[in-house]
N, C-alpha and C. Protein backbone atom coordinates (compact mmCIF):
# COMPACT_ATOMS: atom_id res chain seq x y z
N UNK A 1 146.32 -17.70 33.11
CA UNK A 1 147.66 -18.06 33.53
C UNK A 1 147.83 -19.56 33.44
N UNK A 2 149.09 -20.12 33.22
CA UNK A 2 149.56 -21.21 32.73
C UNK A 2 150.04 -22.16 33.99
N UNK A 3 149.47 -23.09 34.29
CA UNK A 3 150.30 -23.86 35.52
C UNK A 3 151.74 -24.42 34.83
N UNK A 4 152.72 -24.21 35.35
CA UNK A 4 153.67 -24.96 35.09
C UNK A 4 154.28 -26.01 35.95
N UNK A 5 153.84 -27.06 36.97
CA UNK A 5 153.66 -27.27 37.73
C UNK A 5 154.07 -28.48 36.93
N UNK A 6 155.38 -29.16 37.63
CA UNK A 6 154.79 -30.54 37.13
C UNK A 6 154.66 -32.00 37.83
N UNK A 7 154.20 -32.61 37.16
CA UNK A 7 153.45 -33.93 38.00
C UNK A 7 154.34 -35.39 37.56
N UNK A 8 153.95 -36.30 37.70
CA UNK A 8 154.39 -37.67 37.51
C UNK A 8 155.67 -37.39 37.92
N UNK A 9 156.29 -37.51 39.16
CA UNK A 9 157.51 -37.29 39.96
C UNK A 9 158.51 -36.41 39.39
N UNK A 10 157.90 -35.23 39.31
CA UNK A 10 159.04 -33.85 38.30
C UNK A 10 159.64 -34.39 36.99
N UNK A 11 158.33 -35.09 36.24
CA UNK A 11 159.34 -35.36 35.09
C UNK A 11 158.45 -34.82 33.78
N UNK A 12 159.26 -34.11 32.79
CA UNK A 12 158.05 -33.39 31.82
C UNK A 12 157.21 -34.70 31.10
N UNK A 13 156.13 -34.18 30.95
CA UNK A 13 155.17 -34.71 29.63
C UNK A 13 155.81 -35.57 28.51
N UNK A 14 156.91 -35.20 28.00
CA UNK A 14 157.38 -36.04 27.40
C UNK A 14 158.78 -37.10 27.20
N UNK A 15 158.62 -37.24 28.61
CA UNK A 15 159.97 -37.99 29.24
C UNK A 15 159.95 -39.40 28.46
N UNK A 16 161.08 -39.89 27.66
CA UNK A 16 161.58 -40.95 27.02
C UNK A 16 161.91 -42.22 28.41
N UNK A 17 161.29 -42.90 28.51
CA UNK A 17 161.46 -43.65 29.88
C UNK A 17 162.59 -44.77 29.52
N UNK A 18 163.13 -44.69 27.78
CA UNK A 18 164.35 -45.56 27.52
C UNK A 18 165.54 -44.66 27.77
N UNK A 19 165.33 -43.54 27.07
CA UNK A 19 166.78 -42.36 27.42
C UNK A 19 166.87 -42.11 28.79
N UNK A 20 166.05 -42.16 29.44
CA UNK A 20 165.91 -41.84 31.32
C UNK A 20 166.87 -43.10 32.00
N UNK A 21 166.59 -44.26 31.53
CA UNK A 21 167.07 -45.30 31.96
C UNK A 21 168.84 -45.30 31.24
N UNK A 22 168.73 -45.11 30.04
CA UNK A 22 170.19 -45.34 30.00
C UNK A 22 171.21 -44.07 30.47
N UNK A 23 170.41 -42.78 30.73
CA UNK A 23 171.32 -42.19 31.26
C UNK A 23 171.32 -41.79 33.00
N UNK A 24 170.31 -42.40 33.30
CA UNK A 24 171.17 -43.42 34.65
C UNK A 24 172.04 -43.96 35.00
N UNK A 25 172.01 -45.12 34.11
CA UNK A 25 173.00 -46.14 33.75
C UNK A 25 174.73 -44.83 33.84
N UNK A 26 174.43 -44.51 32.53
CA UNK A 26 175.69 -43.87 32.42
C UNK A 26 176.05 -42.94 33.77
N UNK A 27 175.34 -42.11 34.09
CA UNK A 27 175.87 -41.28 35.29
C UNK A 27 175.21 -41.95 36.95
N UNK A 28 175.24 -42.79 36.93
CA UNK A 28 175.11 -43.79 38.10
C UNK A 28 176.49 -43.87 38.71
N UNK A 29 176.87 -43.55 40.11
CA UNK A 29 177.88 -44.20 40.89
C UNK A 29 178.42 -45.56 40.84
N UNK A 30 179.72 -45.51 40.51
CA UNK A 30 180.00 -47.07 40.74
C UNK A 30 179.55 -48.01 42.07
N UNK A 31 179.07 -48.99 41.98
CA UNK A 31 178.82 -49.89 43.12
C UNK A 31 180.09 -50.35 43.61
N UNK A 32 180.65 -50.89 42.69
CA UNK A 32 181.87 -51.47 43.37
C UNK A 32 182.94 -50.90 44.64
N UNK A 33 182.97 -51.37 45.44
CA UNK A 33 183.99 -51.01 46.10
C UNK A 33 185.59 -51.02 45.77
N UNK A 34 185.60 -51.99 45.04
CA UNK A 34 187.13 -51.93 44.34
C UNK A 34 187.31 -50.43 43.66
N UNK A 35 186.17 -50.12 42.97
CA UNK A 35 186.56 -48.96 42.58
C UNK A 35 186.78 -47.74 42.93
N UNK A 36 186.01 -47.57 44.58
CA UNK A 36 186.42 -46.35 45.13
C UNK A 36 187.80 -46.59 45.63
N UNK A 37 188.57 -47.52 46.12
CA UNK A 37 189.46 -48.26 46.83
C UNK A 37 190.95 -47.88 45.40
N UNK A 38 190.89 -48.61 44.29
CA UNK A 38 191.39 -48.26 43.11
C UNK A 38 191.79 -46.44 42.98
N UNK A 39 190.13 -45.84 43.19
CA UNK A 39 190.46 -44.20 42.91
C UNK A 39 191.32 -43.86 43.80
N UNK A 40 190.95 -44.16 45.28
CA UNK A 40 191.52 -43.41 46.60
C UNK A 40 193.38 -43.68 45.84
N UNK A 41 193.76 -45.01 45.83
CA UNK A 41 194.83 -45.15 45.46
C UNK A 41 195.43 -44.20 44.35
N UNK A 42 194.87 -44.43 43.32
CA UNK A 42 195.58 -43.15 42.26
C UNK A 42 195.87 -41.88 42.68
N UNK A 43 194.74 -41.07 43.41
CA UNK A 43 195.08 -40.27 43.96
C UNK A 43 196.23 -39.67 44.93
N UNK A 44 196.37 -40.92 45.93
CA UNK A 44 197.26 -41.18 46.80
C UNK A 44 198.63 -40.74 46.06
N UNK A 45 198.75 -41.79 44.87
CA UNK A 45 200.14 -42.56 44.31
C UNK A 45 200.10 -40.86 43.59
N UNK A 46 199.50 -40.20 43.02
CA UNK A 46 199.68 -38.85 42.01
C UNK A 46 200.14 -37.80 42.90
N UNK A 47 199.66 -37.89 44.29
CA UNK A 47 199.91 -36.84 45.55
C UNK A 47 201.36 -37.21 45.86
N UNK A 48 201.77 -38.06 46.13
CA UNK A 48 203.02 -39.01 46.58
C UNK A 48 204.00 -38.38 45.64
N UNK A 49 203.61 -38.94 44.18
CA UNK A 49 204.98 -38.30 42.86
C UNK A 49 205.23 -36.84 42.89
N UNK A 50 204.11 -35.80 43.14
CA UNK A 50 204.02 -34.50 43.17
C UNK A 50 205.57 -33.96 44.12
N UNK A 51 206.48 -33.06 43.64
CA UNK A 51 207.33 -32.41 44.72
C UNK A 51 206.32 -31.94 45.84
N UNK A 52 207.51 -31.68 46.72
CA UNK A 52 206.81 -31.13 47.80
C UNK A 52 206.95 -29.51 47.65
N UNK A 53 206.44 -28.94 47.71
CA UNK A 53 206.62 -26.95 47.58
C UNK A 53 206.58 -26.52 48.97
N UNK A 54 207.55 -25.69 49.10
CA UNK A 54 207.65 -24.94 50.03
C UNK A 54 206.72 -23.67 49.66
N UNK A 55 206.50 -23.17 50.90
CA UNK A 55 205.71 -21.52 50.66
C UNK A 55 206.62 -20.41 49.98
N UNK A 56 207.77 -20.12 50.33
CA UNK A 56 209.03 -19.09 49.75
C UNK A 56 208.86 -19.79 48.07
N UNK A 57 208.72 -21.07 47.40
CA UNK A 57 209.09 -21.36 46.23
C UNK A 57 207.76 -20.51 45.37
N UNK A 58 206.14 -20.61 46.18
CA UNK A 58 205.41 -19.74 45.61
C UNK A 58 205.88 -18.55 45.27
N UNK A 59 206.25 -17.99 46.81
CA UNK A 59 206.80 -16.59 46.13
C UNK A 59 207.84 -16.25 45.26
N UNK A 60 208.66 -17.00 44.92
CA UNK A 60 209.66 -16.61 44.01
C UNK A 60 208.70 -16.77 42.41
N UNK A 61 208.10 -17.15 42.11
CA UNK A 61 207.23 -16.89 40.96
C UNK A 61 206.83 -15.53 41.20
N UNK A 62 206.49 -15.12 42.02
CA UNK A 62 206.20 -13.02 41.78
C UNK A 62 207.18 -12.69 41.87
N UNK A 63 208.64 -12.51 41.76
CA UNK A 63 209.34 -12.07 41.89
C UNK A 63 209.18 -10.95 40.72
N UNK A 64 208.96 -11.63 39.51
CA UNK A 64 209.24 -10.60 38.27
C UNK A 64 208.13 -9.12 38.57
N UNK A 65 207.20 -10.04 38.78
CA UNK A 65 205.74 -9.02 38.91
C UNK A 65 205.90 -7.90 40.00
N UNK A 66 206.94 -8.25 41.41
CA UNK A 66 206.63 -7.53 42.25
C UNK A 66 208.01 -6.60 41.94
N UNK A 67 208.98 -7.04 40.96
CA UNK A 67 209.94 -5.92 40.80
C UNK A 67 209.38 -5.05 39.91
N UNK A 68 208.73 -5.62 38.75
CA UNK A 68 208.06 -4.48 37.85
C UNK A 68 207.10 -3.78 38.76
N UNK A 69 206.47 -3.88 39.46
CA UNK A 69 205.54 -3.46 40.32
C UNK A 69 206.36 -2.14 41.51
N UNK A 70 207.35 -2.65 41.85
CA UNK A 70 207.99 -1.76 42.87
C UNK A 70 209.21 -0.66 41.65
N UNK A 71 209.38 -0.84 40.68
CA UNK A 71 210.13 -0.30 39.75
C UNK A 71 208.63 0.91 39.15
N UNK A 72 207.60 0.50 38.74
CA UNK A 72 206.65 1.57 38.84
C UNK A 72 206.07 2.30 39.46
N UNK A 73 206.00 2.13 41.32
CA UNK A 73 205.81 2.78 42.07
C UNK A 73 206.88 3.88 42.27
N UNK A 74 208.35 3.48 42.23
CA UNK A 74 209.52 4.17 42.45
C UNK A 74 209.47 5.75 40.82
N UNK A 75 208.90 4.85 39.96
CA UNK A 75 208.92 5.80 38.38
C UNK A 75 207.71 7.03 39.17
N UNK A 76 206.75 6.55 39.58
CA UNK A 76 205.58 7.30 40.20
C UNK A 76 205.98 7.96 40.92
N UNK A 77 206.46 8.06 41.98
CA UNK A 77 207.17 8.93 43.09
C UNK A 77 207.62 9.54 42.59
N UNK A 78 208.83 9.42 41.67
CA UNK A 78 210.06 10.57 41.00
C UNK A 78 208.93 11.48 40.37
N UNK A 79 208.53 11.01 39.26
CA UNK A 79 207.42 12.00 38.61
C UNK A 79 206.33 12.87 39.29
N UNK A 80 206.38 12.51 40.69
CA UNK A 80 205.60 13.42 41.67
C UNK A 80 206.17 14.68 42.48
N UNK A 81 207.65 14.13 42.59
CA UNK A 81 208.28 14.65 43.47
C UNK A 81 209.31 16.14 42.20
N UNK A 82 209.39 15.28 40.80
CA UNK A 82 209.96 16.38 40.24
C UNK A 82 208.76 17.30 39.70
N UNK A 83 207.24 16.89 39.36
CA UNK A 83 206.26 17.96 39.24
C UNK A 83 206.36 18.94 40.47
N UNK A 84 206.54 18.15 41.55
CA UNK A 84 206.23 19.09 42.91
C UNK A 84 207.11 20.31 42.50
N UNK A 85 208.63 19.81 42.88
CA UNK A 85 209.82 20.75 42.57
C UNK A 85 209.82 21.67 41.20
N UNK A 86 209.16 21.37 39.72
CA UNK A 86 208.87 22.48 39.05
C UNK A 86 208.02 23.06 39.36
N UNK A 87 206.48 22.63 40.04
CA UNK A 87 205.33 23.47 40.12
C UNK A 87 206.27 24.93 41.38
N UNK A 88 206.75 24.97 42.61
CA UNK A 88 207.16 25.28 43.49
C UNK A 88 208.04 26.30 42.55
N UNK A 89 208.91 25.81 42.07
CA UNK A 89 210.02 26.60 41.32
C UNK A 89 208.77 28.07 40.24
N UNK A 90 207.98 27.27 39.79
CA UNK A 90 207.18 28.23 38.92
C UNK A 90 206.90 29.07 39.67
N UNK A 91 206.15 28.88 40.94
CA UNK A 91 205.46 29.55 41.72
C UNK A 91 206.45 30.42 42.29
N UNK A 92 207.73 30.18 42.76
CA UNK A 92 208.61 31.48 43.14
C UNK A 92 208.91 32.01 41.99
N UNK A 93 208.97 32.16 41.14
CA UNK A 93 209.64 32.73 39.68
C UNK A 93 208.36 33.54 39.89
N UNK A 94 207.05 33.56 39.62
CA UNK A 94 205.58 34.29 39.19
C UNK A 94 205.41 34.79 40.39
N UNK A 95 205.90 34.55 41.58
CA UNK A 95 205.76 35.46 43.16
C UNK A 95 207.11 36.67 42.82
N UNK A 96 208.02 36.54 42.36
CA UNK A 96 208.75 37.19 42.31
C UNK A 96 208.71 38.21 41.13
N UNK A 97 208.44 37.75 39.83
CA UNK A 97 207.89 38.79 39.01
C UNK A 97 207.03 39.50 39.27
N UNK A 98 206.19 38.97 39.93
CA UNK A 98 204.81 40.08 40.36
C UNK A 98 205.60 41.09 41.27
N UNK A 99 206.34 40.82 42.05
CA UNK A 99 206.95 41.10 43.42
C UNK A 99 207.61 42.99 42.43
N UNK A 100 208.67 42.31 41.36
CA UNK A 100 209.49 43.12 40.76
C UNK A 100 208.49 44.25 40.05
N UNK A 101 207.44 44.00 39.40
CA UNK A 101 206.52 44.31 38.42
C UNK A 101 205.84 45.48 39.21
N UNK A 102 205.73 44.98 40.92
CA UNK A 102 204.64 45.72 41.31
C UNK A 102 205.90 46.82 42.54
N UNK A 103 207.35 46.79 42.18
CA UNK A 103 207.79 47.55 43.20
C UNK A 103 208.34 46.72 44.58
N UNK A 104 207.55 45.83 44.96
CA UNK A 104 207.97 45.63 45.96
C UNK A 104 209.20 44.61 46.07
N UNK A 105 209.71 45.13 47.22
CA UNK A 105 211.69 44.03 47.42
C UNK A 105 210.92 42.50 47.31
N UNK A 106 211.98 41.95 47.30
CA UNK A 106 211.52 40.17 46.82
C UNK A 106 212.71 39.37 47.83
N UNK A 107 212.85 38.68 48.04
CA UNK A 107 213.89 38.14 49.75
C UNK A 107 213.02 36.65 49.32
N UNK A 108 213.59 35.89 48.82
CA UNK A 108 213.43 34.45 49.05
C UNK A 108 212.90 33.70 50.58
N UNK A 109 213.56 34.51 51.62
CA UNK A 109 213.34 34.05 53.04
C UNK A 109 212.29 34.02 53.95
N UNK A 110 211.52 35.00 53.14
CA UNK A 110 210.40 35.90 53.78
C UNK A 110 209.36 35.36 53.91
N UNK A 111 208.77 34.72 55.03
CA UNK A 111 207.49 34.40 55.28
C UNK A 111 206.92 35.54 56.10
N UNK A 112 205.58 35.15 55.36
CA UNK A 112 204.55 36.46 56.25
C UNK A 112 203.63 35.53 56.80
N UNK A 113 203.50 35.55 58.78
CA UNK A 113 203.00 34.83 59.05
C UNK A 113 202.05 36.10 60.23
N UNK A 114 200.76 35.86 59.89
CA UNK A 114 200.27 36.83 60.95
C UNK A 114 200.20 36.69 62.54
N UNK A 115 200.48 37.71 63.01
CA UNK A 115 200.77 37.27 64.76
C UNK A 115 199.06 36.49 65.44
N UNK A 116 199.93 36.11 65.91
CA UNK A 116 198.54 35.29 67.06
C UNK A 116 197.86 35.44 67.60
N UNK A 117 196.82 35.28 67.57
CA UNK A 117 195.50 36.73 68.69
C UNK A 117 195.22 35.18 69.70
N UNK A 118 195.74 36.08 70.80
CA UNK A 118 195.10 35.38 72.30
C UNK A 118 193.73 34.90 72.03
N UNK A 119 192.99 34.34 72.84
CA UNK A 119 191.65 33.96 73.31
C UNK A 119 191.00 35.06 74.86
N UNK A 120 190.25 35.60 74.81
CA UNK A 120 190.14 35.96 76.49
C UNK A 120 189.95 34.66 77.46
N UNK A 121 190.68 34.87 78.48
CA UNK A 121 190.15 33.59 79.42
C UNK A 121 188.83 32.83 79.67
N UNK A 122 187.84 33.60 79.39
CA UNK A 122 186.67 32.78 79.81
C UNK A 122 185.64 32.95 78.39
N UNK A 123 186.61 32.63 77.27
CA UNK A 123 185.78 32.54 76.04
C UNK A 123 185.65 30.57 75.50
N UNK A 124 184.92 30.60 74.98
CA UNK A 124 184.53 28.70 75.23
C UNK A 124 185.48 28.37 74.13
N UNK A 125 185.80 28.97 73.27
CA UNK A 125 186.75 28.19 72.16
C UNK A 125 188.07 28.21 72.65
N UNK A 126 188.54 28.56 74.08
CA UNK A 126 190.00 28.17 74.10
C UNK A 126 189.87 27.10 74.61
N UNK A 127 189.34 26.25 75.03
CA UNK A 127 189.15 24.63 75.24
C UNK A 127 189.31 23.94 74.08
N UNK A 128 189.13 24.42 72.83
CA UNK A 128 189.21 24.04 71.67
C UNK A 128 190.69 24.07 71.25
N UNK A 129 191.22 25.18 71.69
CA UNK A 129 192.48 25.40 71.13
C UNK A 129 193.64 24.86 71.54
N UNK A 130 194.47 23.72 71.35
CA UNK A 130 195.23 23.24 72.12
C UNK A 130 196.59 23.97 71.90
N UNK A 131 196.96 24.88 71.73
CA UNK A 131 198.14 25.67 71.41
C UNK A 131 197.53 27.28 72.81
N UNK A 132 196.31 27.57 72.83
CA UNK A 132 196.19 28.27 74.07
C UNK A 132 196.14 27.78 75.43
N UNK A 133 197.31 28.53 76.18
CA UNK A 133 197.42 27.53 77.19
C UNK A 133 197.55 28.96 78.89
């Protein structure tokens, strides 16, 4: 196994000690104080020219996005709501042919709902049941 470890203050084996130095130089902090003093200012003076934005002016840039956005949710709904209303419509049309096919009367009105079986009083699932009372 290979040490890769390195020595002479983390610098490789073949460190150029002239290129090391000039790119110091180059990415070295300014000393000067005029010059942080100079930056702070530009900054200042670029913040200063900038309008001021209100929060509502952000939002009016989504405007487009959130109408296309609420114009496709509204397309989504309809297309849910008219599948619903054909699937439903199919389903009485094929309840009712069967209905005709097999003899028996057909009454649009007709729910078949089976009657309600009590609980006996001292059975543990009517604690469960909040409709037995």
């Amino acid at each position: 196994m290979k040490d890769f470890k390195r020595i002479d203050n983390e610098r490789s084996a073949g460190a150029d000690p002239a290129l090391t130095a000039l790119l110091r130089d180059a990415y070295a902090a300014p000393v000067d104080d005029g010059y942080w003093q100079g930056f702070e200012q530009r900054i200042m003076a670029r913040l200063s020219d900038s309008p001021v934005v209100s929060w509502w002016s952000v939002m009016s840039e989504w405007r487009t996005a959130g109408a296309v956005a609420a114009t496709i949710a509204l397309l989504l709904a309809g297309a849910t709501v008219a599948r619903d209303v054909t699937q439903q419509r199919t389903t009485r049309e094929s309840v009712a042919r069967a209905a005709i096919e097999t003899g028996m009367p057909v009454d649009d009105a007709t729910v078949s709902i089976g009657r309600r079986q009590r609980l006996a009083p001292d059975a543990p699932e009517r604690y469960l049941d909040p409709f037995d009372y």
